[in-house]
Protein backbone atom coordinates (compact mmCIF):
# COMPACT_ATOMS: atom_id res chain seq x y z
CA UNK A 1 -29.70 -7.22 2.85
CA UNK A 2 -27.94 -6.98 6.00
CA UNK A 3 -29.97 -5.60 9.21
CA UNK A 4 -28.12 -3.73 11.73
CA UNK A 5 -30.15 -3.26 15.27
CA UNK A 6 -29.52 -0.44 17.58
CA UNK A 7 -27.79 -1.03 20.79
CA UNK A 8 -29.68 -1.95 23.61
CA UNK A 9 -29.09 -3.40 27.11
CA UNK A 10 -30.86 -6.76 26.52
CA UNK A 11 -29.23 -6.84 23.12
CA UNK A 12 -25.89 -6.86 24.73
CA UNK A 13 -26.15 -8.84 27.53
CA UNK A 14 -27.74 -11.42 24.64
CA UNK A 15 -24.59 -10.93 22.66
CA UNK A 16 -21.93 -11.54 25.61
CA UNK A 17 -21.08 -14.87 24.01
CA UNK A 18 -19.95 -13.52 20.75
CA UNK A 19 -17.94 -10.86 22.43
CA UNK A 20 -16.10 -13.00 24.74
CA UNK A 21 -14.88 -15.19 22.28
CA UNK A 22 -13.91 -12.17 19.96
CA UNK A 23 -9.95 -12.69 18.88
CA UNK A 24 -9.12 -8.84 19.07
CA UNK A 25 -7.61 -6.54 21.49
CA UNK A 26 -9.42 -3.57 20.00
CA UNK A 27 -11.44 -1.82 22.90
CA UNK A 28 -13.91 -0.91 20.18
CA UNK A 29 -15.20 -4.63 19.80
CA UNK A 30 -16.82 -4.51 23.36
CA UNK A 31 -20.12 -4.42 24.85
CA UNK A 32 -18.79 -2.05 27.78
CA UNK A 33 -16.94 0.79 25.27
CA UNK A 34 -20.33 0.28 22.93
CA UNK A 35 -22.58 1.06 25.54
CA UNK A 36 -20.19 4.09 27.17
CA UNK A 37 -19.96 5.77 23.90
CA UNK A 38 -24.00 4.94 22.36
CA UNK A 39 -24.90 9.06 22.47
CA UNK A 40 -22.22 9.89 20.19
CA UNK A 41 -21.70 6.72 17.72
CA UNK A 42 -24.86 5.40 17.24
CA UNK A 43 -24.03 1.99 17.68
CA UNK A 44 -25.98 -0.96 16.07
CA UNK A 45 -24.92 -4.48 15.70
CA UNK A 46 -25.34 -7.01 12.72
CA UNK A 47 -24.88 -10.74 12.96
CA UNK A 48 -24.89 -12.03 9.36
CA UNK A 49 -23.85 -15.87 9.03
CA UNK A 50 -22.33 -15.94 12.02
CA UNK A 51 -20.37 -12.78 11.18
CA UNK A 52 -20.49 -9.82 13.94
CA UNK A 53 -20.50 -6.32 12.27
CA UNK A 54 -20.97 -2.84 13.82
CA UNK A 55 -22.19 0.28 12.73
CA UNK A 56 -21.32 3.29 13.92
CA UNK A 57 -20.96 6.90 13.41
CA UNK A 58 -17.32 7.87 13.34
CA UNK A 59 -16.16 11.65 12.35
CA UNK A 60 -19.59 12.35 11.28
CA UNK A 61 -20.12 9.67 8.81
CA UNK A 62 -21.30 5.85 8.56
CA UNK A 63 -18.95 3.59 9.09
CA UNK A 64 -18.17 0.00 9.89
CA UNK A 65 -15.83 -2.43 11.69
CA UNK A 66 -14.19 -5.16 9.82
CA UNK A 67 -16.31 -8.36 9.89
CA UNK A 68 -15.54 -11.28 12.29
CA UNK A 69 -16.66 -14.14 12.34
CA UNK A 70 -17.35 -17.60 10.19
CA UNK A 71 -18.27 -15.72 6.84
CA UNK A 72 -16.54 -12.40 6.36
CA UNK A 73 -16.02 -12.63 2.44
CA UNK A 74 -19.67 -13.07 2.45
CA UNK A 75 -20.31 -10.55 4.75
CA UNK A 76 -18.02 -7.84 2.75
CA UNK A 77 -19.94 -8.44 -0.42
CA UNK A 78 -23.35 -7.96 1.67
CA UNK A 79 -21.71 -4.67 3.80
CA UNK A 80 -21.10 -4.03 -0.20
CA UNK A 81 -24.47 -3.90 -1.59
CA UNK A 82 -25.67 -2.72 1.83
CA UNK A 83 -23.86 0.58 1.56
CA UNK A 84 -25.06 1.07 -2.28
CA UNK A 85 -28.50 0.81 -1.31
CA UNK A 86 -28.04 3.30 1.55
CA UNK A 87 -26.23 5.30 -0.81
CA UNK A 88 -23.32 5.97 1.88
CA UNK A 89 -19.80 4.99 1.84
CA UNK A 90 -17.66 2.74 2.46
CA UNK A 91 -15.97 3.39 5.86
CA UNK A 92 -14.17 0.97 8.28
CA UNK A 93 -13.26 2.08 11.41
CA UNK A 94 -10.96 0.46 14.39
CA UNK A 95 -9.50 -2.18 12.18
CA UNK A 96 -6.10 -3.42 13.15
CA UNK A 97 -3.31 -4.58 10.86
CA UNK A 98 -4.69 -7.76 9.93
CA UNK A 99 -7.65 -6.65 9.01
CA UNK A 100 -6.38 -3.73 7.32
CA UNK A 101 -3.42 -5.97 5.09
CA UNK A 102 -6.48 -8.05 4.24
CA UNK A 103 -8.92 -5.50 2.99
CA UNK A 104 -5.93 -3.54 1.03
CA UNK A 105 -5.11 -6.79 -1.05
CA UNK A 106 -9.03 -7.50 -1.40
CA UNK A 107 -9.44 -6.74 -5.20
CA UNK A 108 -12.97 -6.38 -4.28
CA UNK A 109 -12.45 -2.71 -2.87
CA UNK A 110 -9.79 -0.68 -4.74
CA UNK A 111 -8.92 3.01 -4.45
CA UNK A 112 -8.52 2.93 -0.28
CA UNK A 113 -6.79 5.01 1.83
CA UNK A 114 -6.54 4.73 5.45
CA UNK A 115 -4.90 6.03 8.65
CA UNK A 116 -4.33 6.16 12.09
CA UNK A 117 -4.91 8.53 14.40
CA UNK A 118 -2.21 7.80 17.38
CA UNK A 119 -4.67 9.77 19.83
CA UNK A 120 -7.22 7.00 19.73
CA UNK A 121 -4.57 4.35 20.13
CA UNK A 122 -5.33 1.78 23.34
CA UNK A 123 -2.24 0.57 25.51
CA UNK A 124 -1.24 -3.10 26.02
CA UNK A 125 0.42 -4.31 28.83
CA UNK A 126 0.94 -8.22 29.93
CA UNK A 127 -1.13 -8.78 33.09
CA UNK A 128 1.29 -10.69 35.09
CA UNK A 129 3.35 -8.07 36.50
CA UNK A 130 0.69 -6.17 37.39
CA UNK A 131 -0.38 -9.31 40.16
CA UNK A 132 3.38 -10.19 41.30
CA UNK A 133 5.23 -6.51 40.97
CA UNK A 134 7.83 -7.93 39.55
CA UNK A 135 9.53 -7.59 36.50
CA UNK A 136 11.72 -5.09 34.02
CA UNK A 137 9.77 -1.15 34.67
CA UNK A 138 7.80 -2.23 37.72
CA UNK A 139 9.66 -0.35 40.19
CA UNK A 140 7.77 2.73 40.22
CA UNK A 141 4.56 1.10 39.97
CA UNK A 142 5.07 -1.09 42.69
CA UNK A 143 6.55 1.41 44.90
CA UNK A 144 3.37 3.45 44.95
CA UNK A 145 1.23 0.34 45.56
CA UNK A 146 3.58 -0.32 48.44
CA UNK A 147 3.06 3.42 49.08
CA UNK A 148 -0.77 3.28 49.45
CA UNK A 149 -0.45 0.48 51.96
CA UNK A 150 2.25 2.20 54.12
CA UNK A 151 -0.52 5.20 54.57
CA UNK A 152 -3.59 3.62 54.32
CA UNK A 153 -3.33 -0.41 54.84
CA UNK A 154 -3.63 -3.21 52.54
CA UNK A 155 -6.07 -1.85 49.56
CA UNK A 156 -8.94 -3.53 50.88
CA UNK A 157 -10.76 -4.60 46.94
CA UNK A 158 -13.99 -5.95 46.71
CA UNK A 159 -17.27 -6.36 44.58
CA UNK A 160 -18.66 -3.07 43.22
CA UNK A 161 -22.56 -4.69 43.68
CA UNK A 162 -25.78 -2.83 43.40
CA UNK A 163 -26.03 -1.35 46.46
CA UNK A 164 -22.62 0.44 46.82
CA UNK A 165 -24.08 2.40 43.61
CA UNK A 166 -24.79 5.32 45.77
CA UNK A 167 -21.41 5.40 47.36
CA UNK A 168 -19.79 5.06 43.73
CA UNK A 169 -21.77 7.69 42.48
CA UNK A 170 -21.16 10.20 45.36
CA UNK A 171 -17.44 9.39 44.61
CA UNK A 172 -17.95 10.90 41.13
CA UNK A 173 -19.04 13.30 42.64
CA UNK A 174 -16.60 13.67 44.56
CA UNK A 175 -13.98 13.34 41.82
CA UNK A 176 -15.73 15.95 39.60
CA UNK A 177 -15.05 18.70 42.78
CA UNK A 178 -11.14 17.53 42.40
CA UNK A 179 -11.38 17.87 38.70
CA UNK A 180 -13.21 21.61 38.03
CA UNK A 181 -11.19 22.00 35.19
CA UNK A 182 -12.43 19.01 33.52
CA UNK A 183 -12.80 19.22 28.95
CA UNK A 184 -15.22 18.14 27.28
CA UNK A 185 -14.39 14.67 26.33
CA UNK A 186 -13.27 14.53 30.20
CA UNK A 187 -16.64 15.96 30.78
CA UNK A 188 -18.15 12.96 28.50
CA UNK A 189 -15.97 10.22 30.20
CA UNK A 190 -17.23 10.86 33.46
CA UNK A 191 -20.88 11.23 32.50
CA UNK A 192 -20.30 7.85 30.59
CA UNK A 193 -18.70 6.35 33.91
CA UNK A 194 -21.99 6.80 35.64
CA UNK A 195 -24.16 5.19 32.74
CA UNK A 196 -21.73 2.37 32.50
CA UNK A 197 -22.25 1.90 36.32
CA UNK A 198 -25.59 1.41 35.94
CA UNK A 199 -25.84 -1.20 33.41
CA UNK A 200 -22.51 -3.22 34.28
CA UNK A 201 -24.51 -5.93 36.14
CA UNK A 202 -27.06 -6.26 33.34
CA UNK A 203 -24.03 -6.79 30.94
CA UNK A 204 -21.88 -9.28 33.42
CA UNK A 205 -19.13 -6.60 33.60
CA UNK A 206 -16.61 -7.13 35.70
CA UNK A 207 -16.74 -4.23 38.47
CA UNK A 208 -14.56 -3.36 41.94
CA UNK A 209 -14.30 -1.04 44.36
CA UNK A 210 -11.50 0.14 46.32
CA UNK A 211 -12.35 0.82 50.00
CA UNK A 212 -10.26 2.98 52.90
CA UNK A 213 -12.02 1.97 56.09
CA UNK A 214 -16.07 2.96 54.88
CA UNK A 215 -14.98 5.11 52.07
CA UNK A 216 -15.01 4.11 48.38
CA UNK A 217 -11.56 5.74 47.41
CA UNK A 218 -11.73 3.88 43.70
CA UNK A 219 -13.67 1.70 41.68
CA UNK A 220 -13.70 0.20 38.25
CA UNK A 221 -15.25 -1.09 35.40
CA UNK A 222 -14.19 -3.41 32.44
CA UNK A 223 -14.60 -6.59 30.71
CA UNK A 224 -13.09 -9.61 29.47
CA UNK A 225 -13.00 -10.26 25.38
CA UNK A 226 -10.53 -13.28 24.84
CA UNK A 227 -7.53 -13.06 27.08
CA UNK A 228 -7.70 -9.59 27.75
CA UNK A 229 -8.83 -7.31 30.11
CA UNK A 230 -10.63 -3.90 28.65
CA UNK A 231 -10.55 -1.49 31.38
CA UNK A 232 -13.73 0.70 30.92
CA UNK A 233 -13.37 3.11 33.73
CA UNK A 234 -10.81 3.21 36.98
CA UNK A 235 -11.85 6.56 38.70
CA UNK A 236 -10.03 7.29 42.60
CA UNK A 237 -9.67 10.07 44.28
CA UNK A 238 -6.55 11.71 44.38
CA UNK A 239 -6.84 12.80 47.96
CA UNK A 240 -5.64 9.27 48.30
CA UNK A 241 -2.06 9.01 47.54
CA UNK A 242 -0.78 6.14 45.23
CA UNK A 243 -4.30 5.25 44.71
CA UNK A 244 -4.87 4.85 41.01
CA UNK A 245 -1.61 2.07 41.35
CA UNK A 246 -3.39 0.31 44.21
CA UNK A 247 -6.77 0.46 42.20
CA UNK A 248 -5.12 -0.97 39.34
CA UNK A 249 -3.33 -3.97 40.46
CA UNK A 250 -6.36 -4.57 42.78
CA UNK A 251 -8.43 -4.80 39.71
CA UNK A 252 -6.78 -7.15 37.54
CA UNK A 253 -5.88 -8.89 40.64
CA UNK A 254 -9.75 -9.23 41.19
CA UNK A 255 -10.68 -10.33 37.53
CA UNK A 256 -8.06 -13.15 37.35
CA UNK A 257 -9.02 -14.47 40.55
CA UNK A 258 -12.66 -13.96 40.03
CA UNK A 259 -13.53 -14.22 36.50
CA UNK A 260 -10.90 -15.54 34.38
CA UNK A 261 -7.54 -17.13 35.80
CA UNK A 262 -6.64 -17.44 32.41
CA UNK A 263 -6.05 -13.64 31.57
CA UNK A 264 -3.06 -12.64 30.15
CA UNK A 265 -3.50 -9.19 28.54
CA UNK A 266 -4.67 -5.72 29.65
CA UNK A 267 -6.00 -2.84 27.57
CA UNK A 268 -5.86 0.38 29.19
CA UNK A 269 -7.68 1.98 26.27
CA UNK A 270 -6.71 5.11 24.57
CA UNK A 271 -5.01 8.69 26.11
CA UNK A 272 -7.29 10.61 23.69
CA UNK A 273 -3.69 12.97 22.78
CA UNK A 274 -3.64 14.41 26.19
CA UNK A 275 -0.14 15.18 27.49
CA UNK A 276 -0.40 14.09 31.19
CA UNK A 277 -2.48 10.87 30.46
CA UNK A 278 -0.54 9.77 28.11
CA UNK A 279 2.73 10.08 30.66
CA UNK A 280 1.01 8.18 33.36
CA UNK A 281 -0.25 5.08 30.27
CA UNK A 282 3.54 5.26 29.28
CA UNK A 283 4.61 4.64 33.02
CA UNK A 284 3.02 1.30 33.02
CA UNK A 285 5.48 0.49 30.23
CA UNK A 286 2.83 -1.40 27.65
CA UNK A 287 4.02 -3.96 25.41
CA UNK A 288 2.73 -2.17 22.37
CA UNK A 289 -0.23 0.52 21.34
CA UNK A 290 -3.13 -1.46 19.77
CA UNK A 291 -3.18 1.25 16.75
CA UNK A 292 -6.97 1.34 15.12
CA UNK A 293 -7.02 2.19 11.22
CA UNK A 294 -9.37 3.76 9.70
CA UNK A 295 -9.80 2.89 5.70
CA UNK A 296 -12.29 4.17 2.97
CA UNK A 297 -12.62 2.08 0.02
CA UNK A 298 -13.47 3.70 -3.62
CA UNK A 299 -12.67 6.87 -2.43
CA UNK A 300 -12.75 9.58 -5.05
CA UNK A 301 -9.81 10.98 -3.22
CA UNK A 302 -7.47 7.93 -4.41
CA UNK A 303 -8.26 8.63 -7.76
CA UNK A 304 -7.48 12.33 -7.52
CA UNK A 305 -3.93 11.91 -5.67
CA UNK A 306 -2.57 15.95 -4.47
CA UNK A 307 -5.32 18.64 -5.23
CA UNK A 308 -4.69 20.39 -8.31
CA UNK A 309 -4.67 24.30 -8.85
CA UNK A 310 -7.89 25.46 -9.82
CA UNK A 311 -8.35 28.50 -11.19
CA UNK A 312 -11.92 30.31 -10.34
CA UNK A 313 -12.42 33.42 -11.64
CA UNK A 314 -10.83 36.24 -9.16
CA UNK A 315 -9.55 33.29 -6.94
CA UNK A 316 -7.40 30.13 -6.96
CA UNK A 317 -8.19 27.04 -5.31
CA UNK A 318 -4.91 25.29 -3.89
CA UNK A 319 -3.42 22.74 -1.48
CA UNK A 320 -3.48 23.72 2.27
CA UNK A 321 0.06 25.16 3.46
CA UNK A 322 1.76 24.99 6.83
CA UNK A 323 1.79 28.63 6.29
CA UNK A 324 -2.07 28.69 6.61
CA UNK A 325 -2.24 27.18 9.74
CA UNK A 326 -3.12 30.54 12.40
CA UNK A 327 -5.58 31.53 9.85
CA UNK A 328 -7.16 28.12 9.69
CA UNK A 329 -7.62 28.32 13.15
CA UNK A 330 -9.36 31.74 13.60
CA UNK A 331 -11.65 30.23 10.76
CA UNK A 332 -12.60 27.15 12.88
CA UNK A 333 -13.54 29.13 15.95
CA UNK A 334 -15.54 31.69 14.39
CA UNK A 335 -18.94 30.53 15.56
CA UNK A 336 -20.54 33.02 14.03
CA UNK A 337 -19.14 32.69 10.50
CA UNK A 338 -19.47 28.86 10.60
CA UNK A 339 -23.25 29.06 11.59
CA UNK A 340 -24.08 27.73 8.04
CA UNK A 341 -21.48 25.55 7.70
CA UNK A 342 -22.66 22.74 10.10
CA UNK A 343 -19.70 22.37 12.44
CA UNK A 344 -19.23 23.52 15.90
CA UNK A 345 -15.90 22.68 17.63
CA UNK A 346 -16.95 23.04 20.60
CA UNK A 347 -19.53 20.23 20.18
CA UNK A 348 -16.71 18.04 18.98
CA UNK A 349 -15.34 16.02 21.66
CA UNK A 350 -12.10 15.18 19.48
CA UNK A 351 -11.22 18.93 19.52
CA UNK A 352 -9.45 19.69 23.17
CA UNK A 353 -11.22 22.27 24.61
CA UNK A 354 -8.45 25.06 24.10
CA UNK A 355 -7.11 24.51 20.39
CA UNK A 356 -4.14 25.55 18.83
CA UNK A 357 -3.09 26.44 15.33
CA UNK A 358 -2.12 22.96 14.78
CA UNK A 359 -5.71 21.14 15.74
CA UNK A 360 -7.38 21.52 13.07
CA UNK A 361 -5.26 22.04 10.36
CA UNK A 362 -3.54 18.46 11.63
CA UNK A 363 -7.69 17.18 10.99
CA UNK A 364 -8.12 18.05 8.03
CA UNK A 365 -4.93 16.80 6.84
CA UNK A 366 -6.23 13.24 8.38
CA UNK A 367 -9.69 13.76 7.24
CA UNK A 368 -7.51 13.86 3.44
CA UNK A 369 -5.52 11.52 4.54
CA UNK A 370 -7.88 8.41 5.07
CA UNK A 371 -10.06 9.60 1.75
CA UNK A 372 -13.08 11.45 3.87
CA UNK A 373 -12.86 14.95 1.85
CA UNK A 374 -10.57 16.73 -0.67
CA UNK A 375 -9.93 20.18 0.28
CA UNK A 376 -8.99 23.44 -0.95
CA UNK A 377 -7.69 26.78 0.44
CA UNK A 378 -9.10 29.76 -1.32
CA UNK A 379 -6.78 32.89 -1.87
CA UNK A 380 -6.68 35.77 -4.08
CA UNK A 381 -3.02 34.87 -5.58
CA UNK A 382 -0.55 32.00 -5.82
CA UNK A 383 1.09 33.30 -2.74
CA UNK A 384 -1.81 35.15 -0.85
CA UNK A 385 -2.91 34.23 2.52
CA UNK A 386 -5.84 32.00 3.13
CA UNK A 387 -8.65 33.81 2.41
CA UNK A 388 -11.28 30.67 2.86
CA UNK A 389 -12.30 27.08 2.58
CA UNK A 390 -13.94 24.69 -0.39
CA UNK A 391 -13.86 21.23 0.08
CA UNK A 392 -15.79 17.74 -1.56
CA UNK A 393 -16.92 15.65 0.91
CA UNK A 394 -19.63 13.09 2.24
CA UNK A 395 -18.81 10.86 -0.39
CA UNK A 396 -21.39 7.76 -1.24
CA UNK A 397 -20.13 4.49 -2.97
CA UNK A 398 -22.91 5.67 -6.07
CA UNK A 399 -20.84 8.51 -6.82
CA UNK A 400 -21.78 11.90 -5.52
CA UNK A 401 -20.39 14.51 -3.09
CA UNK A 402 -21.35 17.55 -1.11
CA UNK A 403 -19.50 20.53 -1.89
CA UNK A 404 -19.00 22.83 1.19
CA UNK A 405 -17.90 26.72 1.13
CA UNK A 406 -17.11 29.49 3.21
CA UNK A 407 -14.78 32.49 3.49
CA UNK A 408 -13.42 34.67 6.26
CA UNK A 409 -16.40 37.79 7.21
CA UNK A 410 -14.29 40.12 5.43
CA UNK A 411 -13.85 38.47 2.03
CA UNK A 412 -17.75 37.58 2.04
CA UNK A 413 -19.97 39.88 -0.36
CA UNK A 414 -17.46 40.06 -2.89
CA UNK A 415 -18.98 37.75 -5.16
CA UNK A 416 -16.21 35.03 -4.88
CA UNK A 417 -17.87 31.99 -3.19
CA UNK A 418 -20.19 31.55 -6.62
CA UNK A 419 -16.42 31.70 -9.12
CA UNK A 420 -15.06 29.07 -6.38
CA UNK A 421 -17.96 26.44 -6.04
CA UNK A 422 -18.21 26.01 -9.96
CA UNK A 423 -14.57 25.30 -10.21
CA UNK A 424 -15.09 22.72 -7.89
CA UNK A 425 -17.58 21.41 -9.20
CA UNK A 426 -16.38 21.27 -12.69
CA UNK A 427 -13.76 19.65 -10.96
CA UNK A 428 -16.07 17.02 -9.48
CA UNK A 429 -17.57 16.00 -12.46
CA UNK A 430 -13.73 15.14 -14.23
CA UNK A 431 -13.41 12.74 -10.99
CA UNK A 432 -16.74 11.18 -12.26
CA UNK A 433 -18.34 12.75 -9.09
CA UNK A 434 -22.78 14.27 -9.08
CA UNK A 435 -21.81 17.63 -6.99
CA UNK A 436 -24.25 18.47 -5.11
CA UNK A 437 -25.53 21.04 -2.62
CA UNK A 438 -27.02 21.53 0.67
CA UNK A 439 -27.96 24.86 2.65
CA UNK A 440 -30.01 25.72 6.06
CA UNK A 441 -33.47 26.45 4.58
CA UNK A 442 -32.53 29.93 6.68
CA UNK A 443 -29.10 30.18 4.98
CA UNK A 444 -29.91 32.32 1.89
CA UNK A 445 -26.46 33.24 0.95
CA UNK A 446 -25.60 29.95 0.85
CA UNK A 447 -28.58 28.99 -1.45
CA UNK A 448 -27.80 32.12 -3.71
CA UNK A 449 -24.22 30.68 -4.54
CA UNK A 450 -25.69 27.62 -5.44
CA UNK A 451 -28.06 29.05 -7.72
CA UNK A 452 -25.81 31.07 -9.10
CA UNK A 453 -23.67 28.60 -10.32
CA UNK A 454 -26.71 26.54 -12.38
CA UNK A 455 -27.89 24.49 -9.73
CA UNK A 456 -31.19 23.75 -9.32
CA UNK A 457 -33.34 23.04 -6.30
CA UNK A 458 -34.10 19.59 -5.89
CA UNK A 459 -36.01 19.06 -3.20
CA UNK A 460 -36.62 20.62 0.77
CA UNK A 461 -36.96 18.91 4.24
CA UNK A 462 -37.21 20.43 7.57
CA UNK A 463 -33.44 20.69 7.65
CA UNK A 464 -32.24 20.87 4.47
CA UNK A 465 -32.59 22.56 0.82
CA UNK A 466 -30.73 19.91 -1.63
CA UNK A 467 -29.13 21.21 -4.89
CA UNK A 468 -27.91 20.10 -8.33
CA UNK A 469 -26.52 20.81 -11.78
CA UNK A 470 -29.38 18.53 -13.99
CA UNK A 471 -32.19 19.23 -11.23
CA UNK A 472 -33.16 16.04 -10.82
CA UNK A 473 -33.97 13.72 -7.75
CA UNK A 474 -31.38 12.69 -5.73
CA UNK A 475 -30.84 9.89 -2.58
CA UNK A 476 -29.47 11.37 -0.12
């Protein structure tokens, strides 16, 4: 049975080695973007036969990267019974197109779909005109390098050690005063920046700083996995014209000379989908985006292709429409209605802070897209509006799946969630699926429906109530 160890500073810096010599260009497979994002993904780490796997938590649910390493074949058929015995699923997450052609002609794992989420995409550029300034597309980069120096002399780049901590931390300090407007995952970056900075020795990361007389204008963070450069963080201030140029040459300037005269590749990691970062990544003119699939293998949603019709009682359960795109919205930010049904957008980083009609309907669309949930819109008629939401999800690789409901306030009381969740799950048992529910022990409308439609409670935790058609034990 494989044995995956959570994430640790000591376990890291132990692992350096391996992630060095990892052949990928996937900012994912890193100690630095590992450690930055722990809080959120959970990250542990197994080493099976010489084969480095991670574990994460990606879109709410377990999932894996693509093994690398001297045994992956043996290491699939272990992540294989690994996943059956923690009755989960089986996710992979940041694989690139090797690794995804491989697993999709792996007879081993049928019924996968997969996707990409261009968002979450990192940026490649070749790291030699980034030291010279020369070269086809340079000529706006390197007239704001030669821009800085005109105002504020030579970038003067050194060392980020221990003791200009302080200094680098009062710059993010600094930075978050020129940024008040900052989102959440902006929000999230910076706090990350900090926690990076504090470990980066620990973990043999390369780090610089960027200095205008005795002031730290810049600094940043990344590390070195093959040929290529993962930049972690680069954080300047913008009071300092044509500083984020200067910072960056400086940087991979510093690293070549300094770590690894042998670098030829830099990944500027991801624009998370917003508009202006994604303009200035573009400016650098990368030689291609490093796109990171997602795949889930023996996915119930394979099987059952486009969502049927169902018919359930005074309601119909159908396909999502562009047409119920406004609606879905209004749905998705009604804290208040979605109390009991366990999702808060404004928890989820993913989600930009001001979302429009097309944020989460474009989700959900992925989320059916790569095989995570099959979802329905509920509506009174064929061509009525949206009226709510039914959906299978949180498949395991044994073969059951939580069904999830909920309707807009003013359809609720009308005795239509019950009709709706035993179509589904009528519907889940043709896929070969054990439907199953879970409610708030507080949510008693929610543990009414399931009742109502013949399901028994199973058993009761502190957080949950679990329900089922036969009444008997489940893992979960």
């Amino acid at each position: 049975m494989l044995k995956f160890e959570p994430c640790t500073v000591e376990l890291l810096r132990s692992m350096s080695p391996v992630f060095r010599a990892l052949p990928t260009f996937c900012a994912e497979l890193s100690a630095g973007t590992i450690w930055m994002w722990r809080a959120e993904q959970e990250p542990q780490i197994c080493v099976h036969n010489g084969t480095l796997v991670l574990r994460q938590t990606m879109n709410g649910y377990p999932a894996f990267t693509y093994p690398v390493g001297e045994d992956v074949d043996g290491t699939l058929d272990a992540l294989s019974e690994y996943v059956r015995a923690e009755n989960i699923a089986l996710r992979f997450f940041a694989m690139d197109k090797r690794a995804l052609r491989r697993l999709l002609h792996d007879p081993r794992f049928p019924d996968t779909m997969w996707g990409c989420d261009r968002r979450w995409s990192d940026y490649l550029y070749p790291a030699e005109p980034f030291v010279t300034l020369e070269g086809e597309g340079m000529g706006r980069f390197r007239y704001e390098v030669r821009h800085f120096a005109r105002l504020y002399g030579e970038p003067e780049i050194r060392a980020l050690l221990p003791e200009h901590h302080p200094q680098a931390l009062g710059m993010l300090e600094d930075y978050a005063r020129e940024h008040p407007d900052m989102d959440k995952l902006e929000k999230a970056e910076l706090r990350h920046s900090r926690e990076l900075l504090s470990v980066c020795r620990d973990l043999q990361l390369p780090a610089a700083g960027l200095w205008v007389g005795d002031t730290l204008a810049a600094f940043a963070i990344g590390e070195v996995v093959g040929k290529t450069l993962m930049v972690h963080v680069l954080k300047a201030l913008q009071a300092y014209s044509g500083v984020y140029r200067a910072m960056f040459r400086g940087f991979v300037s510093y690293v070549r000379e300094t770590y690894d005269g042998s670098l030829r590749w830099i990944n500027y990691e991801d624009d998370s989908g917003d508009p202006g970062l994604r303009a200035s990544k573009e400016l650098y003119h990368p030689i291609c985006l490093v796109h990171k699939y997602q795949a889930h293998v023996r996915t119930p949603g394979a099987r059952a292709g486009r969502p049927p019709v169902l018919t359930a009682g005074p309601v119909l359960l159908t396909p999502f429409r562009e047409t119920d795109k406004e609606i879905y919205l209004r749905m998705n930010l009604d804290a208040e209605n979605n109390r009991w049904w366990g999702y808060d957008y404004a928890e989820d980083y993913t989600v930009p802070a001001r979302p429009d009609a097309e944020s989460f309907y474009d989700s959900v669309q992925f989320d059916m897209a790569v095989g995570d949930s099959i979802n329905f819109a509920v509506r009174e008629r064929t061509d009525g509006p949206m009226i709510g939401e039914l959906l299978l999800w949180d498949f395991t690789d044994r073969g059951s799946a939580h069904i999830g409901y909920r309707l807009l306030p003013e359809y609720q009381g009308r005795r239509l969630s019950a009709p709706a969740a035993a179509a589904l799950a009528d519907y889940a048992e043709k896929l070969g699926l054990e439907p199953w529910i879970k409610c708030n022990p507080d949510n008693l409308p929610g543990q009414h429906t399931a009742r109502a439609i013949g399901f028994r409670e199973v058993r009761r935790d502190g957080e949950w109530v679990y329900f089922n058609r036969n009444g008997k034990e489940i893992a979960i």
